[in-house]
Protein backbone atom coordinates (compact mmCIF):
# COMPACT_ATOMS: atom_id res chain seq x y z
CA UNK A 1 107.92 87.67 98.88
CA UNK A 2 108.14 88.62 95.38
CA UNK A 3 109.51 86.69 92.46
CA UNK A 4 112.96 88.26 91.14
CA UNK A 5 114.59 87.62 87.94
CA UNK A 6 116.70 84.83 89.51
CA UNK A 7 113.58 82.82 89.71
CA UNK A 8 113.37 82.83 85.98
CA UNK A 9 114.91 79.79 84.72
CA UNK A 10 115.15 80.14 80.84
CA UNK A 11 114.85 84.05 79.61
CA UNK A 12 116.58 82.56 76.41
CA UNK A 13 115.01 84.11 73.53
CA UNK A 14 112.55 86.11 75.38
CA UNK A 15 111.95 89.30 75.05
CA UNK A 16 111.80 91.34 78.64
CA UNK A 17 109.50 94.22 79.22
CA UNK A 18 111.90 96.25 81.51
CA UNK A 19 110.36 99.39 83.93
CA UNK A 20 113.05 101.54 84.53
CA UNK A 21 113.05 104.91 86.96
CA UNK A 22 114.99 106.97 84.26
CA UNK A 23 113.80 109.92 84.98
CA UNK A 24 117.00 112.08 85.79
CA UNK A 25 118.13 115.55 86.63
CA UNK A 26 118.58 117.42 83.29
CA UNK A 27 120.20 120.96 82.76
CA UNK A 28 118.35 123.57 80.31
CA UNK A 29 119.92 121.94 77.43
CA UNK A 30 118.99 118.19 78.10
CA UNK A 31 121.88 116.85 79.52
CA UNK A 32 122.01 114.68 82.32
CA UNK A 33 123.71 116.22 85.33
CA UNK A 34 123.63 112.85 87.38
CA UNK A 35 122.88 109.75 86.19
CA UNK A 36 122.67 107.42 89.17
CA UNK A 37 119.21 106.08 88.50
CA UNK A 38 120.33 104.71 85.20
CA UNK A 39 123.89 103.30 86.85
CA UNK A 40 121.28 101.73 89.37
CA UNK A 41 119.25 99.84 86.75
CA UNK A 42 122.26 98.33 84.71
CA UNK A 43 122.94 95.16 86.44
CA UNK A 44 118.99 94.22 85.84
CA UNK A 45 119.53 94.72 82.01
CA UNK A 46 122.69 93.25 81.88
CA UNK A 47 121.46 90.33 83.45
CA UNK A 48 118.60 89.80 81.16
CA UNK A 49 120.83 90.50 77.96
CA UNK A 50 123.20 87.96 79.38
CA UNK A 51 120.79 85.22 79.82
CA UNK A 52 120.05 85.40 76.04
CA UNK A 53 117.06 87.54 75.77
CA UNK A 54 116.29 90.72 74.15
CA UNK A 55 115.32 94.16 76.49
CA UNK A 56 112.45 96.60 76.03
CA UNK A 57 113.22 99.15 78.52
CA UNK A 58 110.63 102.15 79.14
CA UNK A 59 110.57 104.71 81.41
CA UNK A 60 109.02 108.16 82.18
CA UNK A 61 111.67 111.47 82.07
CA UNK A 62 109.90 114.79 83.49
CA UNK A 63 107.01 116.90 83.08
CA UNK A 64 106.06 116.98 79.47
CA UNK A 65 104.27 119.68 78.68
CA UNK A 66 102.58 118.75 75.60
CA UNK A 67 104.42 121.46 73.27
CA UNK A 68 106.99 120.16 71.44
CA UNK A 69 109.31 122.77 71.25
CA UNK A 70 109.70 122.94 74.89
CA UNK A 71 109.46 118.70 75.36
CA UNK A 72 112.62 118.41 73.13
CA UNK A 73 114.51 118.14 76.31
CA UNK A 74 113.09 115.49 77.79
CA UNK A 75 113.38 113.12 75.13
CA UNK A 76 115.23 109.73 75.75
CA UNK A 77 117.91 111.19 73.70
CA UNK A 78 120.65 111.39 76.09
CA UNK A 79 119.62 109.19 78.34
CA UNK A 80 119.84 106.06 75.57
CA UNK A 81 123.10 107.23 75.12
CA UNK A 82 124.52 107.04 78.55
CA UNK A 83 122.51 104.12 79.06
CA UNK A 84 124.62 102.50 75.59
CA UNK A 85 127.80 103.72 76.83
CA UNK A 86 127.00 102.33 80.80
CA UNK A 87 126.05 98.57 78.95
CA UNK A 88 129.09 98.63 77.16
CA UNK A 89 131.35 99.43 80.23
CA UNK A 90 129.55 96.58 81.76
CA UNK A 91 130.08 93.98 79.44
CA UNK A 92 132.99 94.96 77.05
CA UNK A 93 133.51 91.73 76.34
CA UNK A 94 130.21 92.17 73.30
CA UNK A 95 128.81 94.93 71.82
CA UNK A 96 125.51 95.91 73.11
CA UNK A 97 123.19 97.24 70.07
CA UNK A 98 120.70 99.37 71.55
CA UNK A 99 117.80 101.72 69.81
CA UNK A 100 115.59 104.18 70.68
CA UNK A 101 111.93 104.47 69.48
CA UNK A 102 110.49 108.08 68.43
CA UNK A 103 107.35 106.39 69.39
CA UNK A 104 106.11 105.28 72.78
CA UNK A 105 103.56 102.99 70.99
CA UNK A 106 102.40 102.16 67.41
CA UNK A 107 103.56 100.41 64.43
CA UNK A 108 107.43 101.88 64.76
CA UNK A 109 107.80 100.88 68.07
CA UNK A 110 106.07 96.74 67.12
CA UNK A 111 108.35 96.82 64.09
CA UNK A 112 111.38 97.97 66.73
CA UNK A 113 110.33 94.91 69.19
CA UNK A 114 109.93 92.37 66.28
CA UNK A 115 113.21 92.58 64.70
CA UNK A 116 114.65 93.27 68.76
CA UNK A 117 117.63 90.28 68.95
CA UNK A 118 118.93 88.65 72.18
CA UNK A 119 121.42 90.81 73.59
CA UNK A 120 119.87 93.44 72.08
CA UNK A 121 118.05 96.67 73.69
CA UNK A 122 114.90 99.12 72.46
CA UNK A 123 114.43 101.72 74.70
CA UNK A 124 111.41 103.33 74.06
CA UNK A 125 110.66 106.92 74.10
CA UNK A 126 109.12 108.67 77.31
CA UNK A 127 106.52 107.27 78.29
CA UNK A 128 104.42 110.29 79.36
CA UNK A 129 104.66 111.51 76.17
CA UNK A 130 101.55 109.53 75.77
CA UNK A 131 98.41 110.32 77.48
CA UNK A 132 97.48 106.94 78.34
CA UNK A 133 101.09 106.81 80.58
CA UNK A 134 99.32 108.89 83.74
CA UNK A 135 95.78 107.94 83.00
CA UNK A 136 96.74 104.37 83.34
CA UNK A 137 94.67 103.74 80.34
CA UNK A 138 94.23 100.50 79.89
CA UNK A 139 94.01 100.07 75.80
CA UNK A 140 97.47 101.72 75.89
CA UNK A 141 98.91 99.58 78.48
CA UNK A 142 97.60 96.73 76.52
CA UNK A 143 99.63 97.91 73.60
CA UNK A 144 102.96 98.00 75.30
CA UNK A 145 101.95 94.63 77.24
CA UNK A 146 101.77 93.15 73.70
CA UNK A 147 105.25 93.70 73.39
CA UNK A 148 106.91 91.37 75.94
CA UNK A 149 107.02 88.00 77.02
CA UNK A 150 108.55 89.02 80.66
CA UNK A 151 107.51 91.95 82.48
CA UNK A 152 110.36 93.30 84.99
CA UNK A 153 109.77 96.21 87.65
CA UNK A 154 113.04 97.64 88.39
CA UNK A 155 111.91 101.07 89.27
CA UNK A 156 111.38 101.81 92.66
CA UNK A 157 110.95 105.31 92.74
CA UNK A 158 107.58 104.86 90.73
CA UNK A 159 106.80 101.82 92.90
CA UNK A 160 104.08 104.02 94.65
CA UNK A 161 102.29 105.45 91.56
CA UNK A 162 99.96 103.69 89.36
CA UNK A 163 100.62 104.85 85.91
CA UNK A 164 99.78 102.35 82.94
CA UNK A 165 103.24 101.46 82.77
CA UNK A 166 103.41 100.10 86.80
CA UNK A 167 100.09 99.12 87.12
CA UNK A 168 98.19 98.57 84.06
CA UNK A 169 100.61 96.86 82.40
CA UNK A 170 101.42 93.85 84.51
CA UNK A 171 97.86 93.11 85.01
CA UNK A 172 97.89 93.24 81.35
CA UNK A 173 100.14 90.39 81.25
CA UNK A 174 98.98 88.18 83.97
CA UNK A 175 99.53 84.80 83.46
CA UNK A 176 102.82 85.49 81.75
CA UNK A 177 106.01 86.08 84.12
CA UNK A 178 106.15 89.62 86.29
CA UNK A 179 108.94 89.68 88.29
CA UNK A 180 111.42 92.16 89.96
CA UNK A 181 114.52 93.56 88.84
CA UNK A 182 117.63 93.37 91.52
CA UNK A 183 116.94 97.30 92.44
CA UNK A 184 113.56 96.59 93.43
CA UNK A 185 114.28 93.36 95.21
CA UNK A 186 116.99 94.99 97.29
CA UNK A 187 114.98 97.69 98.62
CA UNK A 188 112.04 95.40 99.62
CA UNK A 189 115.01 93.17 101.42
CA UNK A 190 116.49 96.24 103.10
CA UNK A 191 113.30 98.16 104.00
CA UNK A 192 111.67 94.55 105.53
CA UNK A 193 114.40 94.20 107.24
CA UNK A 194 114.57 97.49 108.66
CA UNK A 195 110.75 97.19 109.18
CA UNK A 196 110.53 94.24 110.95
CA UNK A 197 114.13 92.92 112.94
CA UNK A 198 116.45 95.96 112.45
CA UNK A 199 119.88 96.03 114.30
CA UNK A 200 119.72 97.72 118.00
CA UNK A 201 119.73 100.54 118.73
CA UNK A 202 117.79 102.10 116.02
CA UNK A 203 118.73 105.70 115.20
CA UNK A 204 116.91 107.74 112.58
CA UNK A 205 117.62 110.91 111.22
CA UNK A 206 114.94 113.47 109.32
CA UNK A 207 116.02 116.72 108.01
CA UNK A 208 114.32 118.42 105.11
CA UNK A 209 112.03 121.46 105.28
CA UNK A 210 108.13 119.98 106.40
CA UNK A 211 106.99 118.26 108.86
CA UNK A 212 103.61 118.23 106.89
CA UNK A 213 105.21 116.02 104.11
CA UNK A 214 106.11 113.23 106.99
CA UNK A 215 103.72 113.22 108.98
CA UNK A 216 102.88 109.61 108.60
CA UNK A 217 106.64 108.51 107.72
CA UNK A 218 107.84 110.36 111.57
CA UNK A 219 105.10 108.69 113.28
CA UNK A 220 106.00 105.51 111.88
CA UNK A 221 109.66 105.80 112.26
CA UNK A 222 108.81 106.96 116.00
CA UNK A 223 107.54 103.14 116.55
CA UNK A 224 110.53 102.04 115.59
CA UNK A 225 113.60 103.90 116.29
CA UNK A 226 115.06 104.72 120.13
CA UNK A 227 115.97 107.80 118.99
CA UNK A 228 114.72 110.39 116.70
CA UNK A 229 117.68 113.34 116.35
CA UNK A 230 116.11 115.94 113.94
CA UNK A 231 117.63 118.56 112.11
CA UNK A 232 117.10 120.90 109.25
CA UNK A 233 114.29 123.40 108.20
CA UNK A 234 111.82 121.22 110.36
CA UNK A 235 113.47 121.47 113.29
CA UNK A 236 112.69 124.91 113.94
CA UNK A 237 108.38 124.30 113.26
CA UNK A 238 109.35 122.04 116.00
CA UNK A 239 111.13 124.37 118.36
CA UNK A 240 108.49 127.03 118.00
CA UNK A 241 105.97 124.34 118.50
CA UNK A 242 107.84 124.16 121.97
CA UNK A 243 107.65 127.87 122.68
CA UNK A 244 111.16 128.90 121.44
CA UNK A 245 112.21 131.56 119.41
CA UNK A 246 113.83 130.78 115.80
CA UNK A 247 114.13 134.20 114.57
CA UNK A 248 113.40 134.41 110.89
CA UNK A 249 114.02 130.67 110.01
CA UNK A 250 111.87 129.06 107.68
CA UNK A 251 109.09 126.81 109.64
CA UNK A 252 105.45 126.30 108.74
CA UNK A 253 103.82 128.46 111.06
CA UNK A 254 100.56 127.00 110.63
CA UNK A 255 101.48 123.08 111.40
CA UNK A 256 102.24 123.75 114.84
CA UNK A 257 99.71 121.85 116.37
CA UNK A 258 100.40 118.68 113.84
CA UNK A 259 104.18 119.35 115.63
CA UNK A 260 102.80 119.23 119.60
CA UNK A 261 101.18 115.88 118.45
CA UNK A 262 104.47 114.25 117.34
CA UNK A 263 106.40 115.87 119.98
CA UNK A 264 103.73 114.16 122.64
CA UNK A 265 103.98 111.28 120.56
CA UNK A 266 107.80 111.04 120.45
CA UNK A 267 108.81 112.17 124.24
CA UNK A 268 112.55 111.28 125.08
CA UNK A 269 112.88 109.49 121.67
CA UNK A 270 113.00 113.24 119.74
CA UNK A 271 116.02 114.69 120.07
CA UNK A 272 116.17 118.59 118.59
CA UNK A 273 119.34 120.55 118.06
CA UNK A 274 120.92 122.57 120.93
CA UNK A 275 122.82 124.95 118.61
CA UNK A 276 122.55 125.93 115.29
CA UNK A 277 124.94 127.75 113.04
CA UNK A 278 122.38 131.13 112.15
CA UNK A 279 123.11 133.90 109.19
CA UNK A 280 122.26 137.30 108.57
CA UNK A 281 120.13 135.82 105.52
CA UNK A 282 119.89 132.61 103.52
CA UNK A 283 123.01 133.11 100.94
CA UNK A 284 126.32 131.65 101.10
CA UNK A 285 127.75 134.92 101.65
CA UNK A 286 126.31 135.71 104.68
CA UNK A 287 127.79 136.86 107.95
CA UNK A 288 127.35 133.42 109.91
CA UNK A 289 127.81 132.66 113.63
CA UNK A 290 126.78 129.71 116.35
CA UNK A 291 124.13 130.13 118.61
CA UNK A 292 122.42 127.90 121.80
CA UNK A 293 119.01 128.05 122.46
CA UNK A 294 116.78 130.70 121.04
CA UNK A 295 117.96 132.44 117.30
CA UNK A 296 118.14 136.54 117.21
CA UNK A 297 115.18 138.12 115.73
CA UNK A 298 116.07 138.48 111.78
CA UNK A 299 118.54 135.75 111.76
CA UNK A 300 118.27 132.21 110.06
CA UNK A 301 119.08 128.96 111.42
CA UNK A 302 120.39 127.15 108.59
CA UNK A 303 122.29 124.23 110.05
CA UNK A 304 123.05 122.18 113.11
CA UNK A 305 126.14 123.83 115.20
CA UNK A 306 128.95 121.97 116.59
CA UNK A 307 127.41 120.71 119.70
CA UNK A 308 124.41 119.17 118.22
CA UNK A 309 126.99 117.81 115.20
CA UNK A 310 129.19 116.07 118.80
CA UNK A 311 126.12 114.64 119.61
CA UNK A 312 124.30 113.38 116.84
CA UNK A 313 127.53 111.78 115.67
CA UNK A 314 128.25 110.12 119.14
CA UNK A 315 124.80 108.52 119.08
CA UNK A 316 125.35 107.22 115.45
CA UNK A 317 128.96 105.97 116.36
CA UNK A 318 126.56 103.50 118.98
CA UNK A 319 123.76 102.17 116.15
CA UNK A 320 122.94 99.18 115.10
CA UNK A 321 120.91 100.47 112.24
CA UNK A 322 120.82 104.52 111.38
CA UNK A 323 117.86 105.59 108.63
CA UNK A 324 118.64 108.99 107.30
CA UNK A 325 115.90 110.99 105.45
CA UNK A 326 116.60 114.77 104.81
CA UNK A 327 119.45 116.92 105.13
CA UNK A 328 120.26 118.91 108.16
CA UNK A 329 120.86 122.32 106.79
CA UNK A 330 121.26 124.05 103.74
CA UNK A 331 124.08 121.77 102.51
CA UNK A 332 123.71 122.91 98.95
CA UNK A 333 125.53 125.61 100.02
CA UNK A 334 128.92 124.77 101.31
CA UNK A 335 129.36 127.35 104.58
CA UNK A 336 126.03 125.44 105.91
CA UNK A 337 127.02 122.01 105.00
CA UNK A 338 129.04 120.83 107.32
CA UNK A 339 125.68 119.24 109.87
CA UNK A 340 125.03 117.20 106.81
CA UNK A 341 128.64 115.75 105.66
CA UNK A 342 129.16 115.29 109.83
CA UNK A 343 125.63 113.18 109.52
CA UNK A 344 127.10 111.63 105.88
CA UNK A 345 130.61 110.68 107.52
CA UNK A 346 129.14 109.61 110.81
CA UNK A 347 127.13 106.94 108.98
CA UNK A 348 130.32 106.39 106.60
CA UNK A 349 132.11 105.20 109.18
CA UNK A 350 129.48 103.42 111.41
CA UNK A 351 129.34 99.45 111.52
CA UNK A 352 125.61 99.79 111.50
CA UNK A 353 123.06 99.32 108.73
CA UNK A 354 123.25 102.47 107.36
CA UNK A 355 120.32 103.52 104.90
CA UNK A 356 119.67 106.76 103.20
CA UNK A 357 116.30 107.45 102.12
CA UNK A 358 116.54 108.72 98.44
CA UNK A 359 115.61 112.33 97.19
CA UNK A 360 118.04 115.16 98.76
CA UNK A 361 119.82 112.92 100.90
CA UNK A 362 121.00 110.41 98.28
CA UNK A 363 121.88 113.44 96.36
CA UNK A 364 124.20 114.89 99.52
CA UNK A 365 126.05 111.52 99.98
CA UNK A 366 126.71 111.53 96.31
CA UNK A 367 127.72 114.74 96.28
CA UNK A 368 130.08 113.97 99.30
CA UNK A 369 131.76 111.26 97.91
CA UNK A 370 130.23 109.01 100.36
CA UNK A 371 127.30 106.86 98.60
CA UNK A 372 129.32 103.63 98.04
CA UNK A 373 130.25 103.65 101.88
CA UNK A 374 126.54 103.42 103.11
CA UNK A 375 124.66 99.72 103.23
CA UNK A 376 121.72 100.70 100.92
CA UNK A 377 120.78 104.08 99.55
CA UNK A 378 117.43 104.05 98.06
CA UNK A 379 116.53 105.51 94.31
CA UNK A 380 112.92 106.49 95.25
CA UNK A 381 112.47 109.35 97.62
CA UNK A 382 108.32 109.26 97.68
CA UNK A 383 108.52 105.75 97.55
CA UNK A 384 111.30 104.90 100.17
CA UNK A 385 108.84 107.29 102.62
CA UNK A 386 105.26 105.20 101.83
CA UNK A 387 106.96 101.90 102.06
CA UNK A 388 107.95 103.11 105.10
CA UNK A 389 104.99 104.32 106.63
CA UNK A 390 102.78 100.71 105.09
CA UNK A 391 100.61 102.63 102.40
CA UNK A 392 100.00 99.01 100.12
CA UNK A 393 102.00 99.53 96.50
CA UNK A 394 99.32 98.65 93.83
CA UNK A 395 102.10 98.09 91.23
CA UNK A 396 104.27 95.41 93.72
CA UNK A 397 100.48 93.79 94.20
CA UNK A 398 100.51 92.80 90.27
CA UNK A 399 104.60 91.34 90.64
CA UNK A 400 104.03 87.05 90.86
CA UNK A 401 104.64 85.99 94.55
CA UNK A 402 107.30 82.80 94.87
């Protein structure tokens, strides 16, 4: 097990090197159209400003491009200020003085950290606006190493990368404390759980559009779950896998053979949808209607239909644990949605361990109202799948064991 910040006994007058997963959905302008990942690190930085120490908190926000005129964006602009306004509705008791650095290292950023106070927060500027962030350089993670006394890893999501700031970093600062944050602990407590004595029976769910990207996350989940129902864009690579016709739904044609394997794999314990509600073409305005079995020639399956919705439900009403990765249809738009919010208020409802595996899903729970009523949803989409599947986490290797 790892150390946490609760095994820290006197943070007072420390300063705490915080990493963050910051990096939020922006519109064209820079603002932040969901800030979840920063509502999910507050209770880490609160804690640490609490205990009497001061927090450096860095993070990486998008795909820089290296020309400033189109990098403006992604700044830490807007996210410092949501991230001010989030600290201060979580302990209105103080004032929380935060600052952001221009800089991601250098001489404004060690002045920043010198004159940092306890209860105080520097949040420093994106991180991959620096070169050294991605090529896990280690003379610029030795610079940003320099400027704590504490390392924290509170950011999942990035939890399978190495970039300086994950990996570099904390090896930079062995022999001073490198500890988790409560996001990261809680996923580690969920996922071994899940992992290794999960509630009977074990249902997952997958959605999304390739099988390709989970290949080693299905056959994983197929060693543990006693069912498998499957829905979503994959489902039909499946089906045609099986010799059925899917009309023009999306599927990757040429992963069939990577789908016989996990169907021979799987057996009884893959479940695939017996109806699906199909359109005249993938737009919210289509004409729509439900068909079982095989889909017309030119029509598109774009969610589950009521019969596979009866029966998916019905088996998650029985769970002991349900792990839900992908969406079952096009739920962005709202006449295909209704496979996914069934899915979404099945769980909701459920006395199992419910747990929603980041990326798309998270974002469909959200958007349904319904993320507060599952047991965990995870921040890291990538990550939640490796962990998953066992691939070793390089950055969790350099976090002190208790």
């Amino acid at each position: 097990m790892k150390k946490t910040l609760r095994d820290l006994t006197n943070l007072a007058g420390k300063k705490v090197l915080i990493r963050v997963d910051f990096n939020v959905p922006l519109d064209k302008k820079g603002n932040i159209t969901n800030d979840r990942r920063i509502r999910a690190a507050v209770p880490t930085i609160q804690y640490v400003l609490e205990a009497g120490a001061g927090a450096i908190v860095m993070s990486h926000l998008g795909r820089p491009t290296g020309d400033l005129t189109k990098d403006y964006v992604i700044t830490m602009n807007a996210v410092a200020g949501r991230l001010k306004e989030l600290l201060q509705e979580a302990t209105p008791a103080f004032q929380v003085p935060l600052s952001k650095t221009n800089e991601v290292i250098g001489s404004s950023v060690e002045f920043a950290v010198a004159v940092l106070k306890p209860g105080n927060v520097v949040l420093l500027e994106n991180l991959r606006f620096h070169p050294g962030e991605q090529k896990g350089d280690p003379a610029f993670a030795q610079q940003i190493a320099a400027l704590g006394d504490v390392y924290v890893n509170d950011a999942f999501g990035t939890c399978h990368r190495t970039d300086a700031s994950m990996y570099a970093v904390p090896a930079a600062m062995k022999g001073k404390p490198r500890v988790v944050g409560f996001l990261v602990a809680k996923e580690l407590e969920v996922l071994g759980t899940l992992l290794s004595k999960p509630r009977r029976p074990l249902i997952g769910v997958m959605g999304g559009a390739k099988v390709s990207d989970k290949m080693g996350f299905i056959k994983k989940m197929l060693g543990l779950v006693d069912q498998l129902l499957i829905g979503g864009a994959m489902s039909y690579t499946f089906l045609l896998a099986q010799g059925r016709s899917i009309g023009a739904s999306k599927a990757e044609k040429d992963k069939l053979d990577l789908a016989k394997e996990l169907l021979a794999l799987g057996g009884k314990k893959i479940v695939l949808p017996m109806d699906h509600l199909i359109a005249d073409k993938p737009e919210a305005t289509a004409k729509t209607q439900v068909v079982e079995g095989d889909i017309p020639e030119g029509w598109f399956g774009l969610d589950i239909g009521p019969k596979t919705i009866a029966q998916y439900t019905a088996a998650i009403a029985q769970a002991g644990t349900v792990v839900w990765n992908g969406p079952v249809g096009k739920f962005e738009d709202e006449p295909f949605s209704r496979g996914t919010r069934a899915i979404a208020e099945a769980m909701a409802n459920s006395q199992a361990t419910t747990i929603v595996g980041g990326g798309e899903t998270a974002e469909a729970v959200e958007a349904f109202g319904l993320d507060t009523k599952m047991k965990h949803v995870s921040t890291g989409g990538g990550a939640f799948l490796e962990y998953v599947e066992g691939t070793p986490f390089k950055a969790l290797a350099e976090i002190d064991d208790k």
